[in-house]
Protein backbone atom coordinates (compact mmCIF):
# COMPACT_ATOMS: atom_id res chain seq x y z
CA UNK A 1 21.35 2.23 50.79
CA UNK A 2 24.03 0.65 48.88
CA UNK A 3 27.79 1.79 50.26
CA UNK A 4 29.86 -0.26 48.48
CA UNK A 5 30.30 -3.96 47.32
CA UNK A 6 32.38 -6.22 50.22
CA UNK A 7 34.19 -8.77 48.96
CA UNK A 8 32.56 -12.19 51.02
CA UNK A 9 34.73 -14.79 52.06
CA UNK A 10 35.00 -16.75 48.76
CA UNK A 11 35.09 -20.88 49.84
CA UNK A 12 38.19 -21.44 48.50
CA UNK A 13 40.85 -19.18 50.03
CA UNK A 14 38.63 -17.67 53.12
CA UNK A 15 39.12 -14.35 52.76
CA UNK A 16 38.54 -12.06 56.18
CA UNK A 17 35.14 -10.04 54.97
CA UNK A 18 32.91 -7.86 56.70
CA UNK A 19 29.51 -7.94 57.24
CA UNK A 20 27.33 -6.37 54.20
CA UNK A 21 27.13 -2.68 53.92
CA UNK A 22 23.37 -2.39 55.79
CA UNK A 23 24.70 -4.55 58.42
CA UNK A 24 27.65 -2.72 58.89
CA UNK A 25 26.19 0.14 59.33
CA UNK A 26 23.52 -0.86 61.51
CA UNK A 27 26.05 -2.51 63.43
CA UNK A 28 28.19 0.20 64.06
CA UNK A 29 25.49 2.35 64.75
CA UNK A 30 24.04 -0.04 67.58
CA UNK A 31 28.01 -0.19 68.97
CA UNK A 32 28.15 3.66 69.30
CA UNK A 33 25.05 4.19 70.66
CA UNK A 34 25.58 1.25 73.23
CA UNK A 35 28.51 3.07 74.55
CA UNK A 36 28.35 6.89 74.29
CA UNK A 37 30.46 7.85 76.54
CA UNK A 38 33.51 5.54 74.97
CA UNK A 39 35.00 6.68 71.33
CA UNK A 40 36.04 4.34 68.85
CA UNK A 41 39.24 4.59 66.31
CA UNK A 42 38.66 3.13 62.82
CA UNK A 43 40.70 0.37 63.50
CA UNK A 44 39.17 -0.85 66.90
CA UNK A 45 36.41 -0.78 64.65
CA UNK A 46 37.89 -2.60 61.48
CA UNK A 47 38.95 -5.73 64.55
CA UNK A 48 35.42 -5.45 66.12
CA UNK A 49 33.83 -6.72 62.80
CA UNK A 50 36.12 -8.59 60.77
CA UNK A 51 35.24 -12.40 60.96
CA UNK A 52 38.86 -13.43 61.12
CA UNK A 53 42.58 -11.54 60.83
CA UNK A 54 43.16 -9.82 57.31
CA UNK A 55 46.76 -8.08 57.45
CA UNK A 56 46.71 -8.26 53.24
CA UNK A 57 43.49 -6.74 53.14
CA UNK A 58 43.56 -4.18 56.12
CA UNK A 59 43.19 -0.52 53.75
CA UNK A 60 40.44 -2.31 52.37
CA UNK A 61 38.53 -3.39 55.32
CA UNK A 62 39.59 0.19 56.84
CA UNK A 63 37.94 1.90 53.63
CA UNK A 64 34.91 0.10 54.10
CA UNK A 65 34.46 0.55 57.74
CA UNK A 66 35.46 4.46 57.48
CA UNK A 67 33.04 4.54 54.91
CA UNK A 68 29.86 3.19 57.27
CA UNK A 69 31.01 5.15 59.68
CA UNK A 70 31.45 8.54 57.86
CA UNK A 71 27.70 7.80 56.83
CA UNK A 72 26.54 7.52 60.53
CA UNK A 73 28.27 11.31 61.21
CA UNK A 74 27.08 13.03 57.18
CA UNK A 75 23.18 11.58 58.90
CA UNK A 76 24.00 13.20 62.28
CA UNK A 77 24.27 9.67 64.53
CA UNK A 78 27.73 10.00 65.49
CA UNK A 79 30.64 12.51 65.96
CA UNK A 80 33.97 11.73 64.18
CA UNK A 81 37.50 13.51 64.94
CA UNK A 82 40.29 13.19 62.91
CA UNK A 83 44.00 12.35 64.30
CA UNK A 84 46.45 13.77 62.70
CA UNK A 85 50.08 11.59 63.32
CA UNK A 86 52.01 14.27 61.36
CA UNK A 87 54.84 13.06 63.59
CA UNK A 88 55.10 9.29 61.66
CA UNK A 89 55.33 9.95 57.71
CA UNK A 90 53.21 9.77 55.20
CA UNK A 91 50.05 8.63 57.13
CA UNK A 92 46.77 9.61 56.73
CA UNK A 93 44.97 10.83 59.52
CA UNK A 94 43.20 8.27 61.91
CA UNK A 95 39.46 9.00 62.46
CA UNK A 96 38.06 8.19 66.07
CA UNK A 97 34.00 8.15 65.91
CA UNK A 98 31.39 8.11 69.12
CA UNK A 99 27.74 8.33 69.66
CA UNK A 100 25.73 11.07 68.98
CA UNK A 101 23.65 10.77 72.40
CA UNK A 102 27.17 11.59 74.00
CA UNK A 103 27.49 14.71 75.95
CA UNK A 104 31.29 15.30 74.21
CA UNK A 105 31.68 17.11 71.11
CA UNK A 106 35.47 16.89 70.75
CA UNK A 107 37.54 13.53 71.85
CA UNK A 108 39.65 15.46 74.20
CA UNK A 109 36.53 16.20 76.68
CA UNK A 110 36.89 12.37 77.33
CA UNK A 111 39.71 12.66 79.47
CA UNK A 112 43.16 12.94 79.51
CA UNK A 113 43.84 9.52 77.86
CA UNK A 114 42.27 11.10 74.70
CA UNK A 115 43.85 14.21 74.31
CA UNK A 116 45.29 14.16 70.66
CA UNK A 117 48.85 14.65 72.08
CA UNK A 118 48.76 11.45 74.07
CA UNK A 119 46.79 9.88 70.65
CA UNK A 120 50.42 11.14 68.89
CA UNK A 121 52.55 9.51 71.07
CA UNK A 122 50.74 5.88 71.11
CA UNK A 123 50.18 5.97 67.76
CA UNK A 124 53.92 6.91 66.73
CA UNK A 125 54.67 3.95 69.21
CA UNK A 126 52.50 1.54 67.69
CA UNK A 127 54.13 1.95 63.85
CA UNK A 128 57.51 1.95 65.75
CA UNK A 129 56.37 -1.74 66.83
CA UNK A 130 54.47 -3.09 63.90
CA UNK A 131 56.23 -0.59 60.74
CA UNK A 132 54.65 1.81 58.39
């Protein structure tokens, strides 16, 4: 199941990459399903598997992961919400992701910490800290 080409980390300037697509995926996967009761945002994701820091190529990395991950919820192993920071611009929304084999269908069933007002907040606080 090819998802996409990742760009390896070429010798010369070493490039942050990700593991292959199949490995992503599996990995991912395995993640989720060792924690089901715990959900993950794309970019706790993006830092669990990049090799090394990769601010120029962050979108990038966040496409790919996004893109494994979207796979795992269109073949029913995970659950995905979407965050919508309306509050902070032009940003798309944020998708958080968790295990299938969890008993929560929406993130706000995981407590109070994850209701998508409180997601709002922290997230307009973290592009106050780092920018847009």
């Amino acid at each position: 199941m090819d998802l996409s080409p990742l760009a390896r980390k070429d010798a010369h300037t070493h490039a942050p990459t990700l593991p292959g697509p199949e490995e992503l995926l599996a990995r991912i996967g395995s993640l989720l399903e060792r924690e089901p009761l715990r959900p993950w945002c794309v970019h706790r994701l993006r830092e669990e598997f990049v090799e090394e820091r990769a601010e120029a190529r962050t979108e990038e990395l966040l496409f790919e992961v996004r893109r494994a991950a979207d796979l795992l919820v269109a073949t029913g192993r995970a659950h995905r919400e979407m965050v919508y920071a309306v509050e902070i611009g032009e940003r798309p929304p944020d998708p958080a992701y968790w295990s299938y084999r969890s008993p929560h269908t929406e993130l706000g069933q995981f407590g109070p910490e994850y209701d998508p007002s409180r997601i709002l907040h922290r997230l307009d606080a973290r592009v106050e800290r780092t920018g847009p």
